[in-house]
PDB file of N, CA and C in Angstrom:
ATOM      1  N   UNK A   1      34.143 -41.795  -1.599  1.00  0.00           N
ATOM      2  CA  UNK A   1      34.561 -41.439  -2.937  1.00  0.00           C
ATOM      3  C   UNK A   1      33.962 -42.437  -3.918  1.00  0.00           C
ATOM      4  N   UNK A   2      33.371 -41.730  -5.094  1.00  0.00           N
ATOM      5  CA  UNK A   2      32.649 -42.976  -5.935  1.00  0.00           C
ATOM      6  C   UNK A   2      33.916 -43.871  -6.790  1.00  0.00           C
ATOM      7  N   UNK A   3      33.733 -45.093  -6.848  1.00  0.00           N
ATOM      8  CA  UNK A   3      34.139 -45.800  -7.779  1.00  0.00           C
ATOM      9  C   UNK A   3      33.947 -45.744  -9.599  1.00  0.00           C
ATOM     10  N   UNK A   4      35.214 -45.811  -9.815  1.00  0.00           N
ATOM     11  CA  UNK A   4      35.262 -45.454 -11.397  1.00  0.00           C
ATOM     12  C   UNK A   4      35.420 -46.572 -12.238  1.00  0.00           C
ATOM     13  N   UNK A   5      34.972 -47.004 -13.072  1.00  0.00           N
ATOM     14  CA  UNK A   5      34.957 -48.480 -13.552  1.00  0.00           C
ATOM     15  C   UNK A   5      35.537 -48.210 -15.273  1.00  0.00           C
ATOM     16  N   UNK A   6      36.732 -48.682 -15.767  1.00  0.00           N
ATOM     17  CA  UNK A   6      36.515 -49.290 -17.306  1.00  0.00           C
ATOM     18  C   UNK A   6      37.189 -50.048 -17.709  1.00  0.00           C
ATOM     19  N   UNK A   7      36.742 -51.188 -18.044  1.00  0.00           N
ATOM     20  CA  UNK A   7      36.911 -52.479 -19.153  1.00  0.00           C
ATOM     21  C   UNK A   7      38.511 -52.572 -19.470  1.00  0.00           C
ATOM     22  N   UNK A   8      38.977 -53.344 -18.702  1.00  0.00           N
ATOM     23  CA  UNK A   8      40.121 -53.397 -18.688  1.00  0.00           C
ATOM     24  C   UNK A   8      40.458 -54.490 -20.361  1.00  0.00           C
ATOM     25  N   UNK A   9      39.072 -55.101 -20.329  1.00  0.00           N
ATOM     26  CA  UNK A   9      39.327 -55.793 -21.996  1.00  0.00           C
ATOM     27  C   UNK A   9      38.362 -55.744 -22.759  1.00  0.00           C
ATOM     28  N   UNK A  10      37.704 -54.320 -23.274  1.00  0.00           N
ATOM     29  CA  UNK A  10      36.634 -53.850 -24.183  1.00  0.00           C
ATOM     30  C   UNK A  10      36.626 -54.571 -25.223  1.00  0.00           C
ATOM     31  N   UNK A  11      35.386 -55.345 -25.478  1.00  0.00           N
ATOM     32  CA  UNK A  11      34.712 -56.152 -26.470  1.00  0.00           C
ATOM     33  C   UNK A  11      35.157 -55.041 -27.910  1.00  0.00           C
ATOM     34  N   UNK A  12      34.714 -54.021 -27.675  1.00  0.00           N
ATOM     35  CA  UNK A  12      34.328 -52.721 -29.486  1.00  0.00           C
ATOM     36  C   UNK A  12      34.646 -51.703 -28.964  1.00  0.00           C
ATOM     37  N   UNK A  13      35.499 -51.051 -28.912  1.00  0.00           N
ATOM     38  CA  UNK A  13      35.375 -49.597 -28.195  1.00  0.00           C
ATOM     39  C   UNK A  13      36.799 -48.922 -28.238  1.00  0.00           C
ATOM     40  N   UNK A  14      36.899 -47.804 -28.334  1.00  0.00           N
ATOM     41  CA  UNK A  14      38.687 -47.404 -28.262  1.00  0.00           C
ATOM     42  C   UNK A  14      38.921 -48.101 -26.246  1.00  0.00           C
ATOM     43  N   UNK A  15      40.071 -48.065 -26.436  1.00  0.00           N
ATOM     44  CA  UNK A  15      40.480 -48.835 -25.056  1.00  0.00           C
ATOM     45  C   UNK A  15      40.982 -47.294 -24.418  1.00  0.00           C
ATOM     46  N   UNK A  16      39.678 -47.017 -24.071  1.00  0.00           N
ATOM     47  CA  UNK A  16      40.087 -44.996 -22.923  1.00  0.00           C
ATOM     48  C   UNK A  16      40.543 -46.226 -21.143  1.00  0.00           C
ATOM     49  N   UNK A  17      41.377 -44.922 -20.773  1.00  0.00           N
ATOM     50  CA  UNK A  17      41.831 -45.495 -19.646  1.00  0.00           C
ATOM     51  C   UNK A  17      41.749 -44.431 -18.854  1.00  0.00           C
ATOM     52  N   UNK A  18      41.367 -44.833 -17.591  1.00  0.00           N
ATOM     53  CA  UNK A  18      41.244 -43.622 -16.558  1.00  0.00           C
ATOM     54  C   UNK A  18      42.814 -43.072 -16.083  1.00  0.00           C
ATOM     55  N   UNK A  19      42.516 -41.689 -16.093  1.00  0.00           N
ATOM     56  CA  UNK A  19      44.451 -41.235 -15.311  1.00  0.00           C
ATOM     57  C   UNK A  19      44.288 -40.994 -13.863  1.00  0.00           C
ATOM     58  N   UNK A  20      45.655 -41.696 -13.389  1.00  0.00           N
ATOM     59  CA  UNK A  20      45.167 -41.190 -11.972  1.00  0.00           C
ATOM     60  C   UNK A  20      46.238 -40.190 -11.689  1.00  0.00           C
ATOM     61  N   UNK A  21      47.363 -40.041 -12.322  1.00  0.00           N
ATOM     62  CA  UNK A  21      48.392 -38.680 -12.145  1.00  0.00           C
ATOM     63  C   UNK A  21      48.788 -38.011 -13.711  1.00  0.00           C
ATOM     64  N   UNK A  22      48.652 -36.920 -13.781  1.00  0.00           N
ATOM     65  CA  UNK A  22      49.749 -35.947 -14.994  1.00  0.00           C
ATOM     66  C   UNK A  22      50.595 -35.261 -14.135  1.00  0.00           C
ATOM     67  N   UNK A  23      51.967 -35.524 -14.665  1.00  0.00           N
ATOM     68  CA  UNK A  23      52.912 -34.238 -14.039  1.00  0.00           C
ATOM     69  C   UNK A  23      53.259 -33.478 -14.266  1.00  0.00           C
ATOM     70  N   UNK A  24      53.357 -32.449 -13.387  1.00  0.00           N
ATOM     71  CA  UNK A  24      53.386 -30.679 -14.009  1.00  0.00           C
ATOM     72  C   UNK A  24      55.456 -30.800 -14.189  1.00  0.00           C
ATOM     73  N   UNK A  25      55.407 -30.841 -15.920  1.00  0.00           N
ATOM     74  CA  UNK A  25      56.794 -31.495 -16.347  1.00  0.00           C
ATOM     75  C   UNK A  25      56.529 -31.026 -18.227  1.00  0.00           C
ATOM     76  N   UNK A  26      57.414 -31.286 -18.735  1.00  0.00           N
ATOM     77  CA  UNK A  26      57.923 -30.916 -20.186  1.00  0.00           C
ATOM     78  C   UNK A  26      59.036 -32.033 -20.661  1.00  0.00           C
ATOM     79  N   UNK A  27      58.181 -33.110 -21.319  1.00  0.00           N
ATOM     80  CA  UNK A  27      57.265 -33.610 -21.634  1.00  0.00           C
ATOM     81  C   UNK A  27      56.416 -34.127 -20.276  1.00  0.00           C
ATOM     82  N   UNK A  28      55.058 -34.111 -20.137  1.00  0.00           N
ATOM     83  CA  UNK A  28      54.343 -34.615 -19.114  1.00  0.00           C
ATOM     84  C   UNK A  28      54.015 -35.751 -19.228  1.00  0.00           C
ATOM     85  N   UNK A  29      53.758 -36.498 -17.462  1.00  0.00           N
ATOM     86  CA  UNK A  29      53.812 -37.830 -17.751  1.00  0.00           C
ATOM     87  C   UNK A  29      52.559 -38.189 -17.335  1.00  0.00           C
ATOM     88  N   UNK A  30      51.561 -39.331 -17.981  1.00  0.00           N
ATOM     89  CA  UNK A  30      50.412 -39.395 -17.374  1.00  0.00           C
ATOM     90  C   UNK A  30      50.328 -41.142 -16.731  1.00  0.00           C
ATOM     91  N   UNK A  31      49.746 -41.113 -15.907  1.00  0.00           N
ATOM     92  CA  UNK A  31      50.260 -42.716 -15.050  1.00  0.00           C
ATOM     93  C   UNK A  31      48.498 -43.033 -14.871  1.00  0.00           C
ATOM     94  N   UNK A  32      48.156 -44.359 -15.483  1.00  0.00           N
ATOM     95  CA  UNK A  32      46.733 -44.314 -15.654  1.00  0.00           C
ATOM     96  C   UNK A  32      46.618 -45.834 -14.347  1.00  0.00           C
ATOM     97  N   UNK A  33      45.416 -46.025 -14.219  1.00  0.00           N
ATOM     98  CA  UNK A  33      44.856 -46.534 -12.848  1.00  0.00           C
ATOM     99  C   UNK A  33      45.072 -48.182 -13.116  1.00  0.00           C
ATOM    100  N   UNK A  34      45.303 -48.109 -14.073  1.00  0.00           N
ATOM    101  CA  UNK A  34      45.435 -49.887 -14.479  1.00  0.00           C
ATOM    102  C   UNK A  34      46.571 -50.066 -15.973  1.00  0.00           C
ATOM    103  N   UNK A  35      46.964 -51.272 -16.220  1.00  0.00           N
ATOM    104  CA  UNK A  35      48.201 -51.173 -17.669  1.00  0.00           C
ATOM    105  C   UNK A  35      47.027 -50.788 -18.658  1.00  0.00           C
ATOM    106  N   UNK A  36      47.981 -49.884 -19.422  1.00  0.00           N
ATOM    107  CA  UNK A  36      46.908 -49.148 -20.618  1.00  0.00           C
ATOM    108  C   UNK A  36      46.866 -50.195 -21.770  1.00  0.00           C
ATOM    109  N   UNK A  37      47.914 -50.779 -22.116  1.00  0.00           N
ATOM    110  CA  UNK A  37      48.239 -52.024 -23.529  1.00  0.00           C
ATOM    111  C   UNK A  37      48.085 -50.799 -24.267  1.00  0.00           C
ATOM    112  N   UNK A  38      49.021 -49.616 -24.364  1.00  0.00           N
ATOM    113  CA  UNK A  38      49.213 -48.739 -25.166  1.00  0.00           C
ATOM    114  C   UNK A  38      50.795 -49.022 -26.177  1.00  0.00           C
ATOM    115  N   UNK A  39      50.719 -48.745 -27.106  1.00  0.00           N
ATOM    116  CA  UNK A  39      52.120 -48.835 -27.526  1.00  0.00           C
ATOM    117  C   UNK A  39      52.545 -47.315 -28.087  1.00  0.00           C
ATOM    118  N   UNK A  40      53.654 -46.880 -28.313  1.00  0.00           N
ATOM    119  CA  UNK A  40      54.690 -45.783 -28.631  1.00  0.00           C
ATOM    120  C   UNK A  40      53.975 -45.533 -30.111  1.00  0.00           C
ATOM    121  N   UNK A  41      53.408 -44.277 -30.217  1.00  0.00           N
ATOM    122  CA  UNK A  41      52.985 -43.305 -31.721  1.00  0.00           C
ATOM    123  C   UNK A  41      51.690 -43.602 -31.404  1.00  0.00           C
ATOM    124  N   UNK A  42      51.061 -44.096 -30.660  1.00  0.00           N
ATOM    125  CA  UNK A  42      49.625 -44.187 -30.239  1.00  0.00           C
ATOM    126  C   UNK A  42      49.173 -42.541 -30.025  1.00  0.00           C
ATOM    127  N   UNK A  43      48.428 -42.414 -30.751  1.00  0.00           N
ATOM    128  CA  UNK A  43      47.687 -41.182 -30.578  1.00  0.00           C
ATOM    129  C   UNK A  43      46.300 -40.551 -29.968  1.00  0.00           C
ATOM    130  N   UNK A  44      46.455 -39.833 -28.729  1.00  0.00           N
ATOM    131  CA  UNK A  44      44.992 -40.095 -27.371  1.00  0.00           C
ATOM    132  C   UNK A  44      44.824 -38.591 -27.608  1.00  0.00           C
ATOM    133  N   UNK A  45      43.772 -38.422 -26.925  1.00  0.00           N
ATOM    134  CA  UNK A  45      43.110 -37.379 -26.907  1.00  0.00           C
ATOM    135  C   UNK A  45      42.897 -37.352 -25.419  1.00  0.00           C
ATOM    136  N   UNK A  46      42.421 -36.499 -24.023  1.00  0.00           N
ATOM    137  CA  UNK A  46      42.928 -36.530 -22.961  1.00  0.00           C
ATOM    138  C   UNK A  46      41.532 -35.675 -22.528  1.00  0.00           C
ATOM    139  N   UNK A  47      40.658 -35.980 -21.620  1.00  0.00           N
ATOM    140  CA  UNK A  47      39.507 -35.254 -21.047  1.00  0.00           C
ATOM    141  C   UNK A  47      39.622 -35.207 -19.318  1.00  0.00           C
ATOM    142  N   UNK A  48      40.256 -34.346 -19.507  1.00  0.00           N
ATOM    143  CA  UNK A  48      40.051 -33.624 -18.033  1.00  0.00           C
ATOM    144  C   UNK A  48      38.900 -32.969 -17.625  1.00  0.00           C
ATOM    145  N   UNK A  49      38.012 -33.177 -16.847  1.00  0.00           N
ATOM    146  CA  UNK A  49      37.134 -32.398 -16.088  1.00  0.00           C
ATOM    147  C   UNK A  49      37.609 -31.241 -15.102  1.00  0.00           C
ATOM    148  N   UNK A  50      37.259 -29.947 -15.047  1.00  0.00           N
ATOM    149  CA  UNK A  50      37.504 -29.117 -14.524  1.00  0.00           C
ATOM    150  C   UNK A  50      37.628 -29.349 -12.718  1.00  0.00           C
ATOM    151  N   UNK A  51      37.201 -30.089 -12.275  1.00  0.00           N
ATOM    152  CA  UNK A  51      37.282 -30.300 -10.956  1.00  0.00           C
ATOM    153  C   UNK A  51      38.444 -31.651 -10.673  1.00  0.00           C
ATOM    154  N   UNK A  52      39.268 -31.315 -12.005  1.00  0.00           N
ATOM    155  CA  UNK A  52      40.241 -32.412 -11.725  1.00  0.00           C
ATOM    156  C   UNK A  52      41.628 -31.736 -11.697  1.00  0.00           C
ATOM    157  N   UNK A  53      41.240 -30.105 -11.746  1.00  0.00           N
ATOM    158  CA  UNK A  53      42.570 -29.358 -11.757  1.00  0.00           C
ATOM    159  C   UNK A  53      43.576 -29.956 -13.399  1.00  0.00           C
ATOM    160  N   UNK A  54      43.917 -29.292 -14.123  1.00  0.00           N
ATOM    161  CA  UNK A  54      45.053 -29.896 -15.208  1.00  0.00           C
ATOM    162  C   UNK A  54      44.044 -29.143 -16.384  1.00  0.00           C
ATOM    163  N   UNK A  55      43.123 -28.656 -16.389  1.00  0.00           N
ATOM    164  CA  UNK A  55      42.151 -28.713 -17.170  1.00  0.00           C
ATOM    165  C   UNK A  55      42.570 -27.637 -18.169  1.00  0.00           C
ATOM    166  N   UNK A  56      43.760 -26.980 -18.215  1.00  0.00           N
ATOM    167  CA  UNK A  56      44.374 -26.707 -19.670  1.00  0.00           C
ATOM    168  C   UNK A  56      44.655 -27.758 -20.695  1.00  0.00           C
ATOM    169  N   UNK A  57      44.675 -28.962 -19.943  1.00  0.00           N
ATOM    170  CA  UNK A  57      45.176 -30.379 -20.874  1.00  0.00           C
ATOM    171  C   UNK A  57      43.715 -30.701 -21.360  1.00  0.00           C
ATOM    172  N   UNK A  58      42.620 -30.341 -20.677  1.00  0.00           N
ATOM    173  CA  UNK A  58      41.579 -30.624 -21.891  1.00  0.00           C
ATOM    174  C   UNK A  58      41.128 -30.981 -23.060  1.00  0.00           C
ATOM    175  N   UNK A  59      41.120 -32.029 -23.819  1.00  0.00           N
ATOM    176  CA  UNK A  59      40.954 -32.396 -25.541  1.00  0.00           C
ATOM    177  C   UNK A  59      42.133 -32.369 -25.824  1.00  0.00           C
ATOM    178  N   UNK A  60      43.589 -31.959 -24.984  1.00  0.00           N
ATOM    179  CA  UNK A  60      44.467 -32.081 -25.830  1.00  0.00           C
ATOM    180  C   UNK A  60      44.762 -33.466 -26.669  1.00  0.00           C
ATOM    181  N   UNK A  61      45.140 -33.852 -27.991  1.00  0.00           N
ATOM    182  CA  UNK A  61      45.628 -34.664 -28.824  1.00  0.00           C
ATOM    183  C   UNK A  61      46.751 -34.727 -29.042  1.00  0.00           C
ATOM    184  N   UNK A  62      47.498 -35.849 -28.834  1.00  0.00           N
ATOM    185  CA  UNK A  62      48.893 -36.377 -28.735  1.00  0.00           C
ATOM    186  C   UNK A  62      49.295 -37.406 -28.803  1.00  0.00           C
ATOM    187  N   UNK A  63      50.928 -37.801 -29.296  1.00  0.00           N
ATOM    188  CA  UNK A  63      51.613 -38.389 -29.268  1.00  0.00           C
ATOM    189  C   UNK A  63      51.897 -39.388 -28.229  1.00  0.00           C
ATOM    190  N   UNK A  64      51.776 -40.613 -27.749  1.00  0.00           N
ATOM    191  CA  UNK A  64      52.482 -41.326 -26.555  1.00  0.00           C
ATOM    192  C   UNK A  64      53.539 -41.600 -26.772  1.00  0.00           C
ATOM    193  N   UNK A  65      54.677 -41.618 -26.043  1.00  0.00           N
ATOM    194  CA  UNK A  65      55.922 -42.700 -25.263  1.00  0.00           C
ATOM    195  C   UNK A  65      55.291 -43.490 -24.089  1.00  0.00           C
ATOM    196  N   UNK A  66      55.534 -44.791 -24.782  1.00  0.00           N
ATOM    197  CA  UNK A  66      55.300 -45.843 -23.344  1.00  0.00           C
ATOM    198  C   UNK A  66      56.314 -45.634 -22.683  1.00  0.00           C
ATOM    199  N   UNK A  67      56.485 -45.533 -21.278  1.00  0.00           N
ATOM    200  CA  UNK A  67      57.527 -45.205 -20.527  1.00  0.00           C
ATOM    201  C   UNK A  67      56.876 -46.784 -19.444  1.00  0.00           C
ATOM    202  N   UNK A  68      56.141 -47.293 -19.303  1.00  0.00           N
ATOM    203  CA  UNK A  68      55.693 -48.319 -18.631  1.00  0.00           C
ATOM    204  C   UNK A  68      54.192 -49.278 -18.751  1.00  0.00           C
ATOM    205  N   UNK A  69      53.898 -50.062 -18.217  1.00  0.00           N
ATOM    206  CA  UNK A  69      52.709 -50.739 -18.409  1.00  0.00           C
ATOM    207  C   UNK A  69      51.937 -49.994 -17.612  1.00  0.00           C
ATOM    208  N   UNK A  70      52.081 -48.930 -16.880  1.00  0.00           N
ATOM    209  CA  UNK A  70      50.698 -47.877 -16.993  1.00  0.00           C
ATOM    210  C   UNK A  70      51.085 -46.531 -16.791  1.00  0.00           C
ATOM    211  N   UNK A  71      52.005 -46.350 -17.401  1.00  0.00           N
ATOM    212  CA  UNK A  71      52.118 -45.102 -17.225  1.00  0.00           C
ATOM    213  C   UNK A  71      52.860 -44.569 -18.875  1.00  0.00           C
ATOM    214  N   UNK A  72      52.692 -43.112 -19.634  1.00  0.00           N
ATOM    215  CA  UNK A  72      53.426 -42.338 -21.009  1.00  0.00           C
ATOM    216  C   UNK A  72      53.936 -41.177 -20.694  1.00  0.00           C
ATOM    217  N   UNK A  73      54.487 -40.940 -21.881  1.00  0.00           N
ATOM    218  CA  UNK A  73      54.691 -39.617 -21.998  1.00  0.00           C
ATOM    219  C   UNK A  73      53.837 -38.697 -23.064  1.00  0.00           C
ATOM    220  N   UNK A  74      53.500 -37.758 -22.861  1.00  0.00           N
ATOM    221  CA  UNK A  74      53.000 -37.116 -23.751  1.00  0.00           C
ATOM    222  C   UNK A  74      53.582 -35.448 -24.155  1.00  0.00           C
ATOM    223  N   UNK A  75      53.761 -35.074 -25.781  1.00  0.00           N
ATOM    224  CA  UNK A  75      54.770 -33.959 -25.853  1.00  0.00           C
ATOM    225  C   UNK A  75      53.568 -33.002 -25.560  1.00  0.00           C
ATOM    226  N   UNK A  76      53.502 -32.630 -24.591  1.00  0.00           N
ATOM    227  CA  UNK A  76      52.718 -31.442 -23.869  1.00  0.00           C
ATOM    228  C   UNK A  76      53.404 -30.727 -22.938  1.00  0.00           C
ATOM    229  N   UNK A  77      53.734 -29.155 -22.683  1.00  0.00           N
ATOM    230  CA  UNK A  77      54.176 -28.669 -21.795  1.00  0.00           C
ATOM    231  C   UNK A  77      53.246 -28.553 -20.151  1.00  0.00           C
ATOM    232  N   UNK A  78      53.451 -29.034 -19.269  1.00  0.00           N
ATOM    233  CA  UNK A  78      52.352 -28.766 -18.435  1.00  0.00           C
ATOM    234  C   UNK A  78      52.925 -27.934 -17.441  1.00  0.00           C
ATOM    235  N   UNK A  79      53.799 -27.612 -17.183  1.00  0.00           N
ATOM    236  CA  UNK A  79      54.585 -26.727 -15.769  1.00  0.00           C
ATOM    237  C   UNK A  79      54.199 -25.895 -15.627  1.00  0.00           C
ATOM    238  N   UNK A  80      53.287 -25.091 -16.632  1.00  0.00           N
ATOM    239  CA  UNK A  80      52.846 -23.720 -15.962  1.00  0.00           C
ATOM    240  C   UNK A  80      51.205 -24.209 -15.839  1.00  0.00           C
ATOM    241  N   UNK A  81      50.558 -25.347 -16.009  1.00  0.00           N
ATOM    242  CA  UNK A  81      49.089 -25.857 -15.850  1.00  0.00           C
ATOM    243  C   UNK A  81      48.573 -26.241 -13.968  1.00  0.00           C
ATOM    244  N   UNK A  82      48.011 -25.537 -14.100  1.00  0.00           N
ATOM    245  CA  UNK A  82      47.092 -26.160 -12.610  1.00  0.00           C
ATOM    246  C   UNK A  82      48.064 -27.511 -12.230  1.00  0.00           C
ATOM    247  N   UNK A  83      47.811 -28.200 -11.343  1.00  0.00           N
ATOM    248  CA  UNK A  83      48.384 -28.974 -10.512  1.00  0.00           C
ATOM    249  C   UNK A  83      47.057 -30.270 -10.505  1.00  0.00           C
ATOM    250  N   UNK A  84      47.261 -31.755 -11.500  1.00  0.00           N
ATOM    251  CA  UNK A  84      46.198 -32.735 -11.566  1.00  0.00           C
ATOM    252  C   UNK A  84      46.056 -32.869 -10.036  1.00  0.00           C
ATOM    253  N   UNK A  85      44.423 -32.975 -10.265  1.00  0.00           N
ATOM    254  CA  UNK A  85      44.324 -33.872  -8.806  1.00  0.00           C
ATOM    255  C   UNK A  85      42.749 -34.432  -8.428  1.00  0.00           C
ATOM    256  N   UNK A  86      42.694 -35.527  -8.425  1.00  0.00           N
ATOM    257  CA  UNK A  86      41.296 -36.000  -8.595  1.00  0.00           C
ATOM    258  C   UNK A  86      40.711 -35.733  -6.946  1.00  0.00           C
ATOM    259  N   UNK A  87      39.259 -35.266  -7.247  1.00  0.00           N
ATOM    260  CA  UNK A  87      38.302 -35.086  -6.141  1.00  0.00           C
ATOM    261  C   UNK A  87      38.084 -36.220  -5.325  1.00  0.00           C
ATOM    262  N   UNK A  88      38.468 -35.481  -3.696  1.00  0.00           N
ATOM    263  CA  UNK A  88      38.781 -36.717  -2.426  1.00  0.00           C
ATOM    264  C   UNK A  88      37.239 -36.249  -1.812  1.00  0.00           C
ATOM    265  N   UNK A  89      36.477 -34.902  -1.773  1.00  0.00           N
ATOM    266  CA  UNK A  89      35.518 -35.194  -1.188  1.00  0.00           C
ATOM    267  C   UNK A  89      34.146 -34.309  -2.039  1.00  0.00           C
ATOM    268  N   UNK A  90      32.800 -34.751  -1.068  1.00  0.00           N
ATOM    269  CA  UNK A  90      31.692 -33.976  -2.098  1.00  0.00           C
ATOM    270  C   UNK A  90      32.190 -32.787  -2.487  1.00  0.00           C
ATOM    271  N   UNK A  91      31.045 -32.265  -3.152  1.00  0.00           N
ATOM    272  CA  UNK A  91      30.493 -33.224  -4.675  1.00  0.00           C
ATOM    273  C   UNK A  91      30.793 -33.620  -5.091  1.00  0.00           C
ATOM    274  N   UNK A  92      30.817 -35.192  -5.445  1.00  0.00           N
ATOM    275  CA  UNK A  92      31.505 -36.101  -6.555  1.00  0.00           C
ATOM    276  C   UNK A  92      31.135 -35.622  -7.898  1.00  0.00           C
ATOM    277  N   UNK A  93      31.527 -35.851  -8.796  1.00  0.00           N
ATOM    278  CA  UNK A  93      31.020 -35.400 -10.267  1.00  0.00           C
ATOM    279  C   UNK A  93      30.934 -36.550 -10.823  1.00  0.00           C
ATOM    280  N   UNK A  94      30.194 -36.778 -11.991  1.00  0.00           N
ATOM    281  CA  UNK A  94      30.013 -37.829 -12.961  1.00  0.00           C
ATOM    282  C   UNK A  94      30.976 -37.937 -13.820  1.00  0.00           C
ATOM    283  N   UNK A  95      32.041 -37.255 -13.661  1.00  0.00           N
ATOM    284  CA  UNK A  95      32.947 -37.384 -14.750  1.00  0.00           C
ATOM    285  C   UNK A  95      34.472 -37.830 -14.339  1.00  0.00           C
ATOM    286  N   UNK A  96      35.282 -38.375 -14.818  1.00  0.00           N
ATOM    287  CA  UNK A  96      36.479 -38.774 -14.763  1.00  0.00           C
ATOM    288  C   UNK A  96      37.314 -38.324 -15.535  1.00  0.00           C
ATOM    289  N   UNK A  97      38.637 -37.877 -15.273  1.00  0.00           N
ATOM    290  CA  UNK A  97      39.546 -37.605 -16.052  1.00  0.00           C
ATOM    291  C   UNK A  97      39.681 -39.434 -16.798  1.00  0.00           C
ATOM    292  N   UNK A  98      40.454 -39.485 -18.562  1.00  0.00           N
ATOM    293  CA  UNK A  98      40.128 -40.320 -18.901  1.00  0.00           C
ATOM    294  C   UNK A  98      41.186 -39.898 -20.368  1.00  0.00           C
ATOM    295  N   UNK A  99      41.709 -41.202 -20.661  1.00  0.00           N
ATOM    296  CA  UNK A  99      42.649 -40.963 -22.287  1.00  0.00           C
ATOM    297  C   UNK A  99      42.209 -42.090 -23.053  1.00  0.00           C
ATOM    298  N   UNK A 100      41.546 -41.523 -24.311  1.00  0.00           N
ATOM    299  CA  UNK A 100      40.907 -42.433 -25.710  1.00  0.00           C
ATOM    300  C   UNK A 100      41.634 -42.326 -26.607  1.00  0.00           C
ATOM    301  N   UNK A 101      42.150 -43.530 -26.900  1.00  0.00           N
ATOM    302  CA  UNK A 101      42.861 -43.797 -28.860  1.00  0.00           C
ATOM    303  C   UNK A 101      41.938 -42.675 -29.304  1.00  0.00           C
ATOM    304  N   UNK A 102      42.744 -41.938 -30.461  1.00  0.00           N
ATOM    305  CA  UNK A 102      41.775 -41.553 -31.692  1.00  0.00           C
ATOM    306  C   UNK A 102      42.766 -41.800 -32.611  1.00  0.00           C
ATOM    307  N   UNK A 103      44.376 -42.156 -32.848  1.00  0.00           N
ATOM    308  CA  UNK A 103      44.613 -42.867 -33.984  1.00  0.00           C
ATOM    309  C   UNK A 103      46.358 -43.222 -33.332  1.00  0.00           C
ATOM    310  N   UNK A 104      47.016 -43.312 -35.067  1.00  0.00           N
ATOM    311  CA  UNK A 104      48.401 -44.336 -34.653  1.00  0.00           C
ATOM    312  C   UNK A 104      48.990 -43.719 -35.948  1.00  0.00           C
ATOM    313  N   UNK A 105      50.153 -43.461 -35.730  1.00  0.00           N
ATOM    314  CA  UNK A 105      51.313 -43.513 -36.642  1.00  0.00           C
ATOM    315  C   UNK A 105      52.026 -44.412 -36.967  1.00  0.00           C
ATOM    316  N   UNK A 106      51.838 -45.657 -36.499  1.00  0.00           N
ATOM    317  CA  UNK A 106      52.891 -46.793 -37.019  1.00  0.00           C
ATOM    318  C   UNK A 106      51.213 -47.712 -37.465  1.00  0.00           C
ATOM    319  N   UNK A 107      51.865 -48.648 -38.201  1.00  0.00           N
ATOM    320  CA  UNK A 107      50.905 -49.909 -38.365  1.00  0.00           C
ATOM    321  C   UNK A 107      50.262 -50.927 -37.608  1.00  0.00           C
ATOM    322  N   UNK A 108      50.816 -50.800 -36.466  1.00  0.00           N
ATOM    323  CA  UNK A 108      50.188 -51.700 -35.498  1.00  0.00           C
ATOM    324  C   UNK A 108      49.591 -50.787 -34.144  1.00  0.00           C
ATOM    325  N   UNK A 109      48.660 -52.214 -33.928  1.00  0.00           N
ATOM    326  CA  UNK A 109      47.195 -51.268 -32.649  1.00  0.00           C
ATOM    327  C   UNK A 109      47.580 -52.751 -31.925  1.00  0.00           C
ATOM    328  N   UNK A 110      47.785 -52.499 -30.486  1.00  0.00           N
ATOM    329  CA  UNK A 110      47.625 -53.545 -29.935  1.00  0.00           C
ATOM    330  C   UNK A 110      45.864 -53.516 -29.345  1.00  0.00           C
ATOM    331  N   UNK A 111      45.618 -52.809 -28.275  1.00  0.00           N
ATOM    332  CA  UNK A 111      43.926 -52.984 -28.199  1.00  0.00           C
ATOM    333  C   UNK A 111      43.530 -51.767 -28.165  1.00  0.00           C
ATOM    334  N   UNK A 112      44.183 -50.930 -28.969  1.00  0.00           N
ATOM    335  CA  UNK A 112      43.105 -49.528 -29.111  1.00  0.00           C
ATOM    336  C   UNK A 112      42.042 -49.667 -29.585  1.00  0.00           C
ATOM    337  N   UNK A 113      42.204 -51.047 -30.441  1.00  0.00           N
ATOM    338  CA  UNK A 113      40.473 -50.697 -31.168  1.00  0.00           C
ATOM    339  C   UNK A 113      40.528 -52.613 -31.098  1.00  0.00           C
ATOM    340  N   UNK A 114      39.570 -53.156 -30.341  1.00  0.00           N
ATOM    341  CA  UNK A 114      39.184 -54.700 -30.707  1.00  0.00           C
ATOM    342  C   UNK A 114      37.894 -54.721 -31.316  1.00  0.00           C
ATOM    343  N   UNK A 115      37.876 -55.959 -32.097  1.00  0.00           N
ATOM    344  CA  UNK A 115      36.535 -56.589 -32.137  1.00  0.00           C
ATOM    345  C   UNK A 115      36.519 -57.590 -31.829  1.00  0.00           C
ATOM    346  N   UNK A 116      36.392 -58.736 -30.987  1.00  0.00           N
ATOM    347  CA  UNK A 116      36.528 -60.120 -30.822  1.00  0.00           C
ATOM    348  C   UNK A 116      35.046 -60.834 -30.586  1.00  0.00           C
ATOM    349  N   UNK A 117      33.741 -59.966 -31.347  1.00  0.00           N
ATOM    350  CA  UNK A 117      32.619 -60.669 -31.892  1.00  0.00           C
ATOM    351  C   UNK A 117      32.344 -61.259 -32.833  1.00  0.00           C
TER     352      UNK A 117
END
């Protein structure tokens, strides 16, 4: 199985985090592969690849609840969506399921967006 790599402390970049579970649930919960340093009104956008099963959640844009240091909630219905599940054998694909800041409802960003150049 290929290895998936991202920057657990991105120099410039929204801080996207790989998912390794969504649950088929109302609100759904997404539990990502490492602590996200997401905080509550953080707003992601969500890229599922079709060979990752979930792929009605595609581009969806949403709301977080931190529910833990790697795992949210997001107000998405998923119970009637495919069943997530990342690819155990060939063809590997180049793509990863994956959740990117695109904005915030409160005033504070902890590392959705750094610059520390």
């Amino acid at each position: 199985m290929p290895v998936w790599y991202a920057n657990p402390d991105p120099v410039f970049q929204p801080a996207m985090r790989l998912i390794n579970s969504i649950t088929n649930a109302n609100p759904c919960v997404v539990e990502c592969t490492f602590d996200h340093d997401y905080v509550t009104g953080l707003i992601l956008r969500l890229y599922i690849p079709k060979n990752y099963g979930m792929y009605q959640a595609d581009k969806f844009v949403g709301e977080i609840t931190v529910l833990s240091p790697t795992t949210f909630s997001m107000n998405l219905n998923t119970t009637n969506y495919d069943s997530f599940s990342a690819p155990t054998s060939p063809p590997y694909y180049h793509e990863t399921a994956m959740c990117v800041p695109v904005g915030n409802i409160q005033d504070v960003y902890n590392v959705a967006v750094r610059n520390v150049k």
